[in-house]
C-alpha atoms as a PDB file:
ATOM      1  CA  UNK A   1       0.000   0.000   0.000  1.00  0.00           C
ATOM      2  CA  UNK A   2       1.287   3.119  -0.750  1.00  0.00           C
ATOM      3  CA  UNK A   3       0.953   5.729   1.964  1.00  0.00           C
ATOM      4  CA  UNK A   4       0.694   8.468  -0.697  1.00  0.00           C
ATOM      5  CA  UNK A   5      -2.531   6.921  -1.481  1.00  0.00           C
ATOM      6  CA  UNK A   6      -4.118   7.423   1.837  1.00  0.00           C
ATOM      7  CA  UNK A   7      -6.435  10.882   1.820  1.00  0.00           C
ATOM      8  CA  UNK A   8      -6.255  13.338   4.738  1.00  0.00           C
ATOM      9  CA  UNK A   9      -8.211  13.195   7.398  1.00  0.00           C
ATOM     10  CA  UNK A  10     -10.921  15.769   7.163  1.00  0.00           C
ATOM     11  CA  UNK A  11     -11.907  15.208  11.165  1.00  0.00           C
ATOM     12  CA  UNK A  12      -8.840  16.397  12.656  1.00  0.00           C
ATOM     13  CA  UNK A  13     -10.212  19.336  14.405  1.00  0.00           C
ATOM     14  CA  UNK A  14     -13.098  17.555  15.819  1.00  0.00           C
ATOM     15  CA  UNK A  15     -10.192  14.842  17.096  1.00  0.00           C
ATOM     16  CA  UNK A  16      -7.905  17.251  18.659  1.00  0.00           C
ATOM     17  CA  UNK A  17     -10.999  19.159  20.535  1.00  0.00           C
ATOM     18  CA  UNK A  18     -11.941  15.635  21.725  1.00  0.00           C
ATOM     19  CA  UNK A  19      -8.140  14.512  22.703  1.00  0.00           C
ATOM     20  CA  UNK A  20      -7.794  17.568  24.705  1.00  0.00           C
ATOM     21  CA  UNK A  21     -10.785  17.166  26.318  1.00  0.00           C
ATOM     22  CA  UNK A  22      -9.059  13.840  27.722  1.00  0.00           C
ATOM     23  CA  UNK A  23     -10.093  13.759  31.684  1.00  0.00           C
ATOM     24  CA  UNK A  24     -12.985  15.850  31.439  1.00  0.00           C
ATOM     25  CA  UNK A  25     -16.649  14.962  30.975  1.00  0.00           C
ATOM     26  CA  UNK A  26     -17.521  15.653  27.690  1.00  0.00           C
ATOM     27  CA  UNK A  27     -20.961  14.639  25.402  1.00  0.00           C
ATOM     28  CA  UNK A  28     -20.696  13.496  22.066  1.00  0.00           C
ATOM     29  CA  UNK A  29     -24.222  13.632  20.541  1.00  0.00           C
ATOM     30  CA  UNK A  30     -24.331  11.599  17.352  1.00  0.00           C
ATOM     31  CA  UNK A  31     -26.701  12.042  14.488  1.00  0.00           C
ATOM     32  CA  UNK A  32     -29.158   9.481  15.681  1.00  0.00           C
ATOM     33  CA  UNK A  33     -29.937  11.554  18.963  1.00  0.00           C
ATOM     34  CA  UNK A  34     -27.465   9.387  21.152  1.00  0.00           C
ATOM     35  CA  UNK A  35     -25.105  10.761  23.885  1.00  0.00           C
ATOM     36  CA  UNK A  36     -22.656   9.638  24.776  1.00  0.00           C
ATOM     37  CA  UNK A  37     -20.296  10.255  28.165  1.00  0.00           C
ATOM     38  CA  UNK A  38     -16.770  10.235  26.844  1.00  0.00           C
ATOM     39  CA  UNK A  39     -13.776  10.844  29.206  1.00  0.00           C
ATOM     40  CA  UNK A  40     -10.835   9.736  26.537  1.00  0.00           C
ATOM     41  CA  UNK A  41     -10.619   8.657  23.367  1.00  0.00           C
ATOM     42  CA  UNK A  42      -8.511   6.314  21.114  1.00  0.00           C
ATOM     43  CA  UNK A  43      -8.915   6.729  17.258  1.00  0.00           C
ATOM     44  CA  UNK A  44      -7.656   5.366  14.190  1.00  0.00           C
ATOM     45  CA  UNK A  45      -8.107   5.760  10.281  1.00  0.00           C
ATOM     46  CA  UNK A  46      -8.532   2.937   8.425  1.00  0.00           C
ATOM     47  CA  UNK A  47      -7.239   2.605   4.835  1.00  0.00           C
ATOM     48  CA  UNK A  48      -8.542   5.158   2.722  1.00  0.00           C
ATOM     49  CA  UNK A  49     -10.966   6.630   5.776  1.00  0.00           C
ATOM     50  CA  UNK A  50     -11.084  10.075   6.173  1.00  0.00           C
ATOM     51  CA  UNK A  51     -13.178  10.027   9.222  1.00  0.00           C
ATOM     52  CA  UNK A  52     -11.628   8.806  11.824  1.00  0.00           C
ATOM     53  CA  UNK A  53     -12.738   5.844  14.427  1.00  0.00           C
ATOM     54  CA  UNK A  54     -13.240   6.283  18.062  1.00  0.00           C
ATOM     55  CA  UNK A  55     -13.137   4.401  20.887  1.00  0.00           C
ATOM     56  CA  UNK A  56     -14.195   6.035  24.005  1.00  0.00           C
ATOM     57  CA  UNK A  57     -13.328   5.388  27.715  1.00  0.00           C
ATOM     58  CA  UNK A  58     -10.732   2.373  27.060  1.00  0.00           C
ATOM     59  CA  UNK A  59      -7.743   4.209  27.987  1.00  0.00           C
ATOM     60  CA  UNK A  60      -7.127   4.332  31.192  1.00  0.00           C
ATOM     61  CA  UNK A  61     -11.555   4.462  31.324  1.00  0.00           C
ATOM     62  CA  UNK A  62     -13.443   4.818  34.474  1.00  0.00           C
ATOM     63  CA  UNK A  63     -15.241   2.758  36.559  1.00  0.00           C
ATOM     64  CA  UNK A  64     -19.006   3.038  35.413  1.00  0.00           C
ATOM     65  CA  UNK A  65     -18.343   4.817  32.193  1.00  0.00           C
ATOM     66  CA  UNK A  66     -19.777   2.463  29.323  1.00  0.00           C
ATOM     67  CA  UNK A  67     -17.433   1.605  26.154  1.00  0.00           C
ATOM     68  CA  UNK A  68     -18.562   2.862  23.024  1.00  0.00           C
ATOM     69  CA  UNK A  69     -17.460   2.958  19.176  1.00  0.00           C
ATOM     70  CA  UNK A  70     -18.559   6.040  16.568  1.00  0.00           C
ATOM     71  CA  UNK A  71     -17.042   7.346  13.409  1.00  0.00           C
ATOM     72  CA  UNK A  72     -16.322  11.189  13.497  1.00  0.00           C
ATOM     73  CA  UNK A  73     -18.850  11.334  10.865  1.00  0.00           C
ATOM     74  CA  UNK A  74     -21.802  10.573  12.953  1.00  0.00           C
ATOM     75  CA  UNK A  75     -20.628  13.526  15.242  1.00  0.00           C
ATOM     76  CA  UNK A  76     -23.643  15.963  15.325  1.00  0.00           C
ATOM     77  CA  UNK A  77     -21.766  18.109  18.365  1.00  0.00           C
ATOM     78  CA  UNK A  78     -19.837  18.105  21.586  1.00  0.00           C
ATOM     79  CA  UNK A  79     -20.844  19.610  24.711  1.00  0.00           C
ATOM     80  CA  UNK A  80     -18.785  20.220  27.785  1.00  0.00           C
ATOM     81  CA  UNK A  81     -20.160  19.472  31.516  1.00  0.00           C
ATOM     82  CA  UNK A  82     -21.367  22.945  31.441  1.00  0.00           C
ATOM     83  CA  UNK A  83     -23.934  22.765  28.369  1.00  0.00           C
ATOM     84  CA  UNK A  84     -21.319  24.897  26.154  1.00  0.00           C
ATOM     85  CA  UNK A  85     -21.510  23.484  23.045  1.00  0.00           C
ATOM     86  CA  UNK A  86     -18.052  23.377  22.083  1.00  0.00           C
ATOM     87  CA  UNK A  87     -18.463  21.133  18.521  1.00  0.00           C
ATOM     88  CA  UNK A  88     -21.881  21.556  16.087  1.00  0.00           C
ATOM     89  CA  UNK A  89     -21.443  20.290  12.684  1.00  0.00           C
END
């Protein structure tokens, strides 16, 4: 595979808001009206992706917080534990 093949990411804004966020409760409201409680994230990109995949309270987690899976794609906004809406796509 040739790694000049692979298109840019066209999330990494919405990644970096959500990496620094890492520690602090944050919502990620996805297109189909779900919320989720995220306190960290791993991600990846897949071959040719340009949205990103998430993983959400794996690394280190928290006791209580469920384990969930989105691409960045299904991201309708982030809010912090304030109400701010931080993200709206």
């Amino acid at each position: 595979m040739d790694p000049s093949l692979q298109p840019r990411p066209v999330d990494e804004q919405l990644i970096d808001l959500l990496r620094k966020r890492d520690g602090r409760l944050t919502t990620v409201v996805l297109n189909d009206g779900r919320q989720l409680q995220v306190l960290d994230i791993a991600w990846g990109y897949d071959w040719q992706d340009t949205h990103a995949h998430v993983t959400t309270n794996c690394s280190p987690g928290a006791p209580g917080m469920s384990l969930d899976f989105f691409f960045t794609h299904e991201v309708a906004s982030v809010v912090d534990d304030q109400g701010s809406v931080l993200y709206q796509r």
